[in-house]
C-alpha atoms as a PDB file:
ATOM      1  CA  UNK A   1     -54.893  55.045   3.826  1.00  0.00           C
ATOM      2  CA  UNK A   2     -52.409  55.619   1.440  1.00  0.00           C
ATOM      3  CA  UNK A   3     -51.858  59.317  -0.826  1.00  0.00           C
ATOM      4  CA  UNK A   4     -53.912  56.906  -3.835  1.00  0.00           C
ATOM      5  CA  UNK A   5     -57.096  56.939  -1.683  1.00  0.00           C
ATOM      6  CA  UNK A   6     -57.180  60.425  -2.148  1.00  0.00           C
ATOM      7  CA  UNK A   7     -55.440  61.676  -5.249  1.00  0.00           C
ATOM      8  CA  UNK A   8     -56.723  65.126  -5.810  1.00  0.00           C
ATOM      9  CA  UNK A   9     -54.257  68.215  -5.402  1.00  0.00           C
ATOM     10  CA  UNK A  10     -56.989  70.350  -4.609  1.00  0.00           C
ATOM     11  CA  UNK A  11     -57.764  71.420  -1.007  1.00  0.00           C
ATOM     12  CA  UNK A  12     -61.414  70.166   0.944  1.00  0.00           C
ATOM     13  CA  UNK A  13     -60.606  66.585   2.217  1.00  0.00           C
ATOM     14  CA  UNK A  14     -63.527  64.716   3.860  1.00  0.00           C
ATOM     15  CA  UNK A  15     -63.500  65.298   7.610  1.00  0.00           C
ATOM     16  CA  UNK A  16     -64.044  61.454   7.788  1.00  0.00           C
ATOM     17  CA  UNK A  17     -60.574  60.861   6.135  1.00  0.00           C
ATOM     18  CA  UNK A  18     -59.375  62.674   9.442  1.00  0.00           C
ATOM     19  CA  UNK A  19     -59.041  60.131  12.877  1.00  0.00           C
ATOM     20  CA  UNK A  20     -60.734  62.677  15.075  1.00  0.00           C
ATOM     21  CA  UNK A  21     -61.132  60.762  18.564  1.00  0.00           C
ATOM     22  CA  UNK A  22     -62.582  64.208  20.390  1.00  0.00           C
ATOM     23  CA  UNK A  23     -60.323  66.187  19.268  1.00  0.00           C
ATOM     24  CA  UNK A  24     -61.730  69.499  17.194  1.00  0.00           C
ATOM     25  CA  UNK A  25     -61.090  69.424  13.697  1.00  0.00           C
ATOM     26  CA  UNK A  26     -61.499  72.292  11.131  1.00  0.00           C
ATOM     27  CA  UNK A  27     -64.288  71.454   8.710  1.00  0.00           C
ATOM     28  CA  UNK A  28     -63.756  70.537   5.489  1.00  0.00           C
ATOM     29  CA  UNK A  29     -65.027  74.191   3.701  1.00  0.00           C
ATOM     30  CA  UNK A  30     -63.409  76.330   6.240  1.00  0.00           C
ATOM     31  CA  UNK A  31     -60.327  74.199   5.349  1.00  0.00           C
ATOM     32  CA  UNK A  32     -60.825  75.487   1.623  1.00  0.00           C
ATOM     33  CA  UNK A  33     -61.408  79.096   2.612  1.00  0.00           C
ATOM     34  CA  UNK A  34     -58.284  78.967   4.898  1.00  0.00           C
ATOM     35  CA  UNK A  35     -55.705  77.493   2.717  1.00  0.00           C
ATOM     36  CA  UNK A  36     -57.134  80.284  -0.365  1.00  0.00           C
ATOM     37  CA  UNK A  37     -56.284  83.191   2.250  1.00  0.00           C
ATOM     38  CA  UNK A  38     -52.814  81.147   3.100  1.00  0.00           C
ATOM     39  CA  UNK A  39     -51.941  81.321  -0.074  1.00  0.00           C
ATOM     40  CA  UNK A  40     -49.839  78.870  -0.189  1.00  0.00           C
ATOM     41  CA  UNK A  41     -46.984  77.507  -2.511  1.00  0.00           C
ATOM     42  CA  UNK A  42     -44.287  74.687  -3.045  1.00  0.00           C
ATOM     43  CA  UNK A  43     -41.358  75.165  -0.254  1.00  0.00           C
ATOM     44  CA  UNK A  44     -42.791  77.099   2.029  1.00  0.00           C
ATOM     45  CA  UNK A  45     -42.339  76.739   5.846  1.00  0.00           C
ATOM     46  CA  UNK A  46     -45.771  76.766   7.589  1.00  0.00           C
ATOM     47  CA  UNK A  47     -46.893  76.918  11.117  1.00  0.00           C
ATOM     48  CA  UNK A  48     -50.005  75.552  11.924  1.00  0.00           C
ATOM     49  CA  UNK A  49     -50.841  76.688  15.643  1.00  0.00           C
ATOM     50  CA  UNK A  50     -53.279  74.597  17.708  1.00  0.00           C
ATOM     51  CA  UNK A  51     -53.388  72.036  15.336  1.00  0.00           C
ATOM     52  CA  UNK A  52     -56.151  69.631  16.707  1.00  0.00           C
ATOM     53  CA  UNK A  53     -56.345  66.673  14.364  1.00  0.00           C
ATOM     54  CA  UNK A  54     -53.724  68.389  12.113  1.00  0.00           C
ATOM     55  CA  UNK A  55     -55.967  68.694   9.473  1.00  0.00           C
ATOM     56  CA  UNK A  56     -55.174  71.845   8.117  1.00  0.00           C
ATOM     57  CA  UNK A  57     -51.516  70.529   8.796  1.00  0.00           C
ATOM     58  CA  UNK A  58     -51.636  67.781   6.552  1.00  0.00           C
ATOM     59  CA  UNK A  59     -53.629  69.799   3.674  1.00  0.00           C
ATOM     60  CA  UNK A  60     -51.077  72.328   3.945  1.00  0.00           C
ATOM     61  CA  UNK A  61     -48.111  69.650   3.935  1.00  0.00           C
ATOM     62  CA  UNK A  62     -50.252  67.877   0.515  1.00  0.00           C
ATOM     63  CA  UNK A  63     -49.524  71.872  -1.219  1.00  0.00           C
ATOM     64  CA  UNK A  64     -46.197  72.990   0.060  1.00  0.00           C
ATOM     65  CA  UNK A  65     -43.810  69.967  -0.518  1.00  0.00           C
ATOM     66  CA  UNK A  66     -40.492  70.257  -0.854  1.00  0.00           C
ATOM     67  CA  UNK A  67     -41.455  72.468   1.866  1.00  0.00           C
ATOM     68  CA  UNK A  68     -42.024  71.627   5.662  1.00  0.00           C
ATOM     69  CA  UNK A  69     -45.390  72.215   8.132  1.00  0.00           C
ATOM     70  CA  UNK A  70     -44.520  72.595  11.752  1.00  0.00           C
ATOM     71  CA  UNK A  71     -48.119  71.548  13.694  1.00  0.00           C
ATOM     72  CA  UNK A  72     -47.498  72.775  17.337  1.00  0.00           C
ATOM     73  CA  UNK A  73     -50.056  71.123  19.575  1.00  0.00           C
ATOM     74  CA  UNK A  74     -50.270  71.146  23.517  1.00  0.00           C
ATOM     75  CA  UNK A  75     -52.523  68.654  23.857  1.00  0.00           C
ATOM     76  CA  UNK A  76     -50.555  64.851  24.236  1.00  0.00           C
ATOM     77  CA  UNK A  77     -53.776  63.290  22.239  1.00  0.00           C
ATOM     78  CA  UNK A  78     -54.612  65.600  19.843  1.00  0.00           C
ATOM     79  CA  UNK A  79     -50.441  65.160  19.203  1.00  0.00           C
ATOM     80  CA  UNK A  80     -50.702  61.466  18.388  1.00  0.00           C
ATOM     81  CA  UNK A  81     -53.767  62.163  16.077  1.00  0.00           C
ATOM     82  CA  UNK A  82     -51.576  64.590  13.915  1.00  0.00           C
ATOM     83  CA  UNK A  83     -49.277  61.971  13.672  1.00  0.00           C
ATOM     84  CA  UNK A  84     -51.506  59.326  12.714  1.00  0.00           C
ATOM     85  CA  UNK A  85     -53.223  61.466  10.206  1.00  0.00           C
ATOM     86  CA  UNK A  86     -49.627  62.238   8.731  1.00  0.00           C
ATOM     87  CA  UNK A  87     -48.802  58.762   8.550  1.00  0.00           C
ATOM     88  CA  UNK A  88     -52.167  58.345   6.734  1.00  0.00           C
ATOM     89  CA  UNK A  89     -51.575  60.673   3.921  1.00  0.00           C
ATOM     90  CA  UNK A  90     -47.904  59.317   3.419  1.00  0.00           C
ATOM     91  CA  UNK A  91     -46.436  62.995   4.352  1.00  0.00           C
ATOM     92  CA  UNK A  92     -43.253  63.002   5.919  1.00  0.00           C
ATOM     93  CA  UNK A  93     -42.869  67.205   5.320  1.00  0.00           C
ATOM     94  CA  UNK A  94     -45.013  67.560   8.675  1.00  0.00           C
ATOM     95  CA  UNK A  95     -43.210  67.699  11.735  1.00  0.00           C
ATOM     96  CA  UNK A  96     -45.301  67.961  15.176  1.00  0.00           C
ATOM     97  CA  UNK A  97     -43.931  70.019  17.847  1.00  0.00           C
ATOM     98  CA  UNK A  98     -45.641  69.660  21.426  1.00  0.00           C
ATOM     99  CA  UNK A  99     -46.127  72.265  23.764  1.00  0.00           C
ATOM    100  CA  UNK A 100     -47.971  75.738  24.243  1.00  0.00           C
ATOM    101  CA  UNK A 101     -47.354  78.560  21.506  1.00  0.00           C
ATOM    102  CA  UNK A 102     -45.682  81.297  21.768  1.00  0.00           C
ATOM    103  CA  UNK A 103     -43.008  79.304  24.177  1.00  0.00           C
ATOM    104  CA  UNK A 104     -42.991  76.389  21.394  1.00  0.00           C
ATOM    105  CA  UNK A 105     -42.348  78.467  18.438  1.00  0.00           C
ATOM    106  CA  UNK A 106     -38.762  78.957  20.137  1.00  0.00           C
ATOM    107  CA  UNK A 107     -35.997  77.767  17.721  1.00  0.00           C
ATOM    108  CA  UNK A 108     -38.280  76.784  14.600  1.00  0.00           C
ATOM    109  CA  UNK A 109     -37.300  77.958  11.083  1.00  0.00           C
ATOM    110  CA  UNK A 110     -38.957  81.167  10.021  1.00  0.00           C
ATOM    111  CA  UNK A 111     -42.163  80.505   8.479  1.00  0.00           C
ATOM    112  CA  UNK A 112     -43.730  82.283   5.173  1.00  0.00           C
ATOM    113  CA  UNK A 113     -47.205  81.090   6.827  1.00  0.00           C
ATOM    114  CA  UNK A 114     -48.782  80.857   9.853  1.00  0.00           C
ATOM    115  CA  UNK A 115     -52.102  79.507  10.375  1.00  0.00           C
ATOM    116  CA  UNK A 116     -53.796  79.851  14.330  1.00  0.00           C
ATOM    117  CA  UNK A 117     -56.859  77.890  15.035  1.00  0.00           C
ATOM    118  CA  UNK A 118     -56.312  77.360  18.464  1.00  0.00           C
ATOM    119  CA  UNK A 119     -54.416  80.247  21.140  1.00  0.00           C
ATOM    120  CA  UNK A 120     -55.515  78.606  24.779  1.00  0.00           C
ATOM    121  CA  UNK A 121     -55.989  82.435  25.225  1.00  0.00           C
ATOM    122  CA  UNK A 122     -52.593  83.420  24.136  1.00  0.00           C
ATOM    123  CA  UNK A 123     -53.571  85.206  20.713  1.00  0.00           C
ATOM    124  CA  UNK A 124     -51.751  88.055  21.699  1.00  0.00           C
ATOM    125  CA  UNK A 125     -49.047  86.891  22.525  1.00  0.00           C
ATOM    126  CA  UNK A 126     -48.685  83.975  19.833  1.00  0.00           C
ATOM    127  CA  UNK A 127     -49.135  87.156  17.279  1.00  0.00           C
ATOM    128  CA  UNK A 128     -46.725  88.876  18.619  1.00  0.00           C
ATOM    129  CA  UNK A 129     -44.122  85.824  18.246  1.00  0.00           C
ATOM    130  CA  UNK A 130     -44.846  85.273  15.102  1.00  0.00           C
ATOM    131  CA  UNK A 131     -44.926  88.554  14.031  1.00  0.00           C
ATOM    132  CA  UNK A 132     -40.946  88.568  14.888  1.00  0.00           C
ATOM    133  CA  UNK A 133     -40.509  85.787  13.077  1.00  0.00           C
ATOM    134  CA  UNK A 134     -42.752  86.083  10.053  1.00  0.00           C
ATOM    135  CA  UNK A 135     -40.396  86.604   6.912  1.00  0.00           C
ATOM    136  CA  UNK A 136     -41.825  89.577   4.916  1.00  0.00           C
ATOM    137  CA  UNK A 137     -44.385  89.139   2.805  1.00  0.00           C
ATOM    138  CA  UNK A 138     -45.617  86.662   4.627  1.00  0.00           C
ATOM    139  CA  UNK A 139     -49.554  85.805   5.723  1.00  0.00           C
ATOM    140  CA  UNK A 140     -50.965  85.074   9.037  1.00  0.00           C
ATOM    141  CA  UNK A 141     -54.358  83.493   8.952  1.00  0.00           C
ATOM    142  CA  UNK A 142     -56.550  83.200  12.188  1.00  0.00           C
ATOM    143  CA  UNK A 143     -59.415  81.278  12.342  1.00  0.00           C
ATOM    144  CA  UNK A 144     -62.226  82.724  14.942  1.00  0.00           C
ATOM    145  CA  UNK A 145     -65.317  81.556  16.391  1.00  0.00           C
ATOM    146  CA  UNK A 146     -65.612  84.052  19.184  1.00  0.00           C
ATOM    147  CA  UNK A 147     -65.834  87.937  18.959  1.00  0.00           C
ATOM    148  CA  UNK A 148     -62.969  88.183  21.366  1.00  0.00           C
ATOM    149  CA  UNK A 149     -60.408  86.381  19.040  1.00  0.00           C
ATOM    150  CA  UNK A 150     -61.470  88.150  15.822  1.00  0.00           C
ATOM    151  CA  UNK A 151     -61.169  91.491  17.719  1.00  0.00           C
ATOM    152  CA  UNK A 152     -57.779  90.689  18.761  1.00  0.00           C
ATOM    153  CA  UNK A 153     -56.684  89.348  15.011  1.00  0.00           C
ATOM    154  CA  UNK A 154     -58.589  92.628  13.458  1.00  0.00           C
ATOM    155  CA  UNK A 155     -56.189  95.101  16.187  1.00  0.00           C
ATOM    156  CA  UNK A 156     -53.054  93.354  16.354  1.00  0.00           C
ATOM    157  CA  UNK A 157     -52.972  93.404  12.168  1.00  0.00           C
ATOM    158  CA  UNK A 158     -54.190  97.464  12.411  1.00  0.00           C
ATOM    159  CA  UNK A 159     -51.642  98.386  14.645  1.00  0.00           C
ATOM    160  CA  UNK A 160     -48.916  96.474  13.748  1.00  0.00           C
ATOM    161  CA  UNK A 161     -49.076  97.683   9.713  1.00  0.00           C
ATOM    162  CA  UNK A 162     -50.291  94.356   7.997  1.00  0.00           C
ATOM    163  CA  UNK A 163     -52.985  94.579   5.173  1.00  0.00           C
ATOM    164  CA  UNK A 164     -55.946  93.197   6.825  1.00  0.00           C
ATOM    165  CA  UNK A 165     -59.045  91.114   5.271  1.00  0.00           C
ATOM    166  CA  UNK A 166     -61.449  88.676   6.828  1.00  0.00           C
ATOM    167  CA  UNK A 167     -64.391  86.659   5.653  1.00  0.00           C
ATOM    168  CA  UNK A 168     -67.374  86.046   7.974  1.00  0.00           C
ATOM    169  CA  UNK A 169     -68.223  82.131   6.979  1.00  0.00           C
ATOM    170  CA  UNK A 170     -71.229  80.635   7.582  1.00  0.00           C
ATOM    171  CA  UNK A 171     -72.115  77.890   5.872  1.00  0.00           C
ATOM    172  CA  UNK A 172     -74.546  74.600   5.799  1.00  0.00           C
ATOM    173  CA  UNK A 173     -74.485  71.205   4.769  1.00  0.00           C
ATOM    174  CA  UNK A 174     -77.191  69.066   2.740  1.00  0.00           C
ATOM    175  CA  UNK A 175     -78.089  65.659   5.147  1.00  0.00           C
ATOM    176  CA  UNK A 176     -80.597  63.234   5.273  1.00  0.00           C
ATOM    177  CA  UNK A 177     -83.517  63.419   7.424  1.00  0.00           C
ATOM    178  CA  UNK A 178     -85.735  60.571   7.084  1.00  0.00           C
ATOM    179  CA  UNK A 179     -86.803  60.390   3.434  1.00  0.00           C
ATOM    180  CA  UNK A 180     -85.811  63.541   2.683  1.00  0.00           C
ATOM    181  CA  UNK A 181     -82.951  66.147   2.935  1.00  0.00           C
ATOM    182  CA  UNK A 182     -82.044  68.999   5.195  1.00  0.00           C
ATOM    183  CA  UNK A 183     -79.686  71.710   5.437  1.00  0.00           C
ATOM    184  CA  UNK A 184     -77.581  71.509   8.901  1.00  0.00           C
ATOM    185  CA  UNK A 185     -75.699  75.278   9.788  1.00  0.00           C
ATOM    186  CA  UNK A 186     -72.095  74.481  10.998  1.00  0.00           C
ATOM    187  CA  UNK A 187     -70.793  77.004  13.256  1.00  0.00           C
ATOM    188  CA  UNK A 188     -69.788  80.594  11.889  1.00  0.00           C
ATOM    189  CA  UNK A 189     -66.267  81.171  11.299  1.00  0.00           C
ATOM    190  CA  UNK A 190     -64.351  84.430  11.002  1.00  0.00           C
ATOM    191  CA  UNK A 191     -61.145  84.263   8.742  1.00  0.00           C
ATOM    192  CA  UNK A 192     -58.501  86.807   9.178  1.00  0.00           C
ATOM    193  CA  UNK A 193     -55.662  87.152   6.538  1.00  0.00           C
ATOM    194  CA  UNK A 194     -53.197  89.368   7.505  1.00  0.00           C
ATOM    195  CA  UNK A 195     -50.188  89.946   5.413  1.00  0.00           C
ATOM    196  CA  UNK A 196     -46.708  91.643   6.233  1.00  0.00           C
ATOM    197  CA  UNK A 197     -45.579  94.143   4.745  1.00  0.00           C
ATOM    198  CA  UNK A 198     -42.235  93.062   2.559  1.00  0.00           C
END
């Protein structure tokens, strides 16, 4: 695969553009939804935190160009994958750094973004780190599927003095089912955008 395969600017690539293995991946419409509350723009620096497949990565790295994605990833498997998928797409602005956030975020270039879809049960502590290193103005957006991690997000935001939103996403898909069509629920996500103050 090559950037021609798939030549639209616009975020929402197919998951099965993605080599997946096991690995989660962020569906393609919560993809949409994320990079919208990212708001992102050309020469940025992003962090994408527990990066799976690194497909928010690579959408991110597609949108941001001149500008770099950092993809931090503990997991040795889920690494190669972001690099394959990077490879892919032709990107060479997306950089993946292994190891556990928040001790991985040690040494990287500010970001203007940060995206978290996976803590390992270190949200606290990975918000805090970034929160040091956040340049102002910028937007933290955490992607939750349990009520403990959007509870954390929703706090850490209050307290800290960011201007908090979140969307509540659940959404379905149209699939086939014999001769006909049904619609198939994909798990709800909550979306937190929190933005520091400048």
């Amino acid at each position: 695969m090559n950037r021609s395969d798939w030549p639209f600017l616009t975020p929402g690539i197919p998951d099965f553009y993605f080599t997946r293995d096991r690995v989660p991946l962020t569906k393609e419409e919560i993809r949409v939804l994320t990079l919208a509350k990212a708001r992102l723009g050309p020469g940025m620096t992003v962090y994408d935190i527990g990066s799976g497949t690194g497909s928010l990565a690579i959408e991110a790295a597609r949108l941001v160009g001149p500008g770099q994605v950092l993809a931090i990833e503990v997991n040795p498997v889920a690494c190669s994958l972001i690099t394959e998928n990077a490879r892919r797409f032709g990107l060479n602005n997306l950089q993946v750094v292994a190891g556990a956030a928040p001790a991985a975020l040690a040494g990287l270039p500010a970001p203007e973004r940060v995206l978290i879809g996976g803590s390992g049960g270190h949200l606290a502590a990975i918000l805090a780190t970034c929160h040091e290193v956040l340049l102002p103005g910028g937007v933290m957006v955490i992607n939750a599927v349990t009520p403990a991690t959007l509870s954390t997000a929703l706090n850490f935001g209050q307290g800290r003095g960011y201007q908090v939103a979140a969307v509540s996403a659940s959404l379905a898909r149209l699939e086939p089912a014999g001769q006909a069509h049904i619609w198939r629920a994909l798990n709800p996500v909550q979306i937190i955008q929190l933005i520091k103050e400048k």
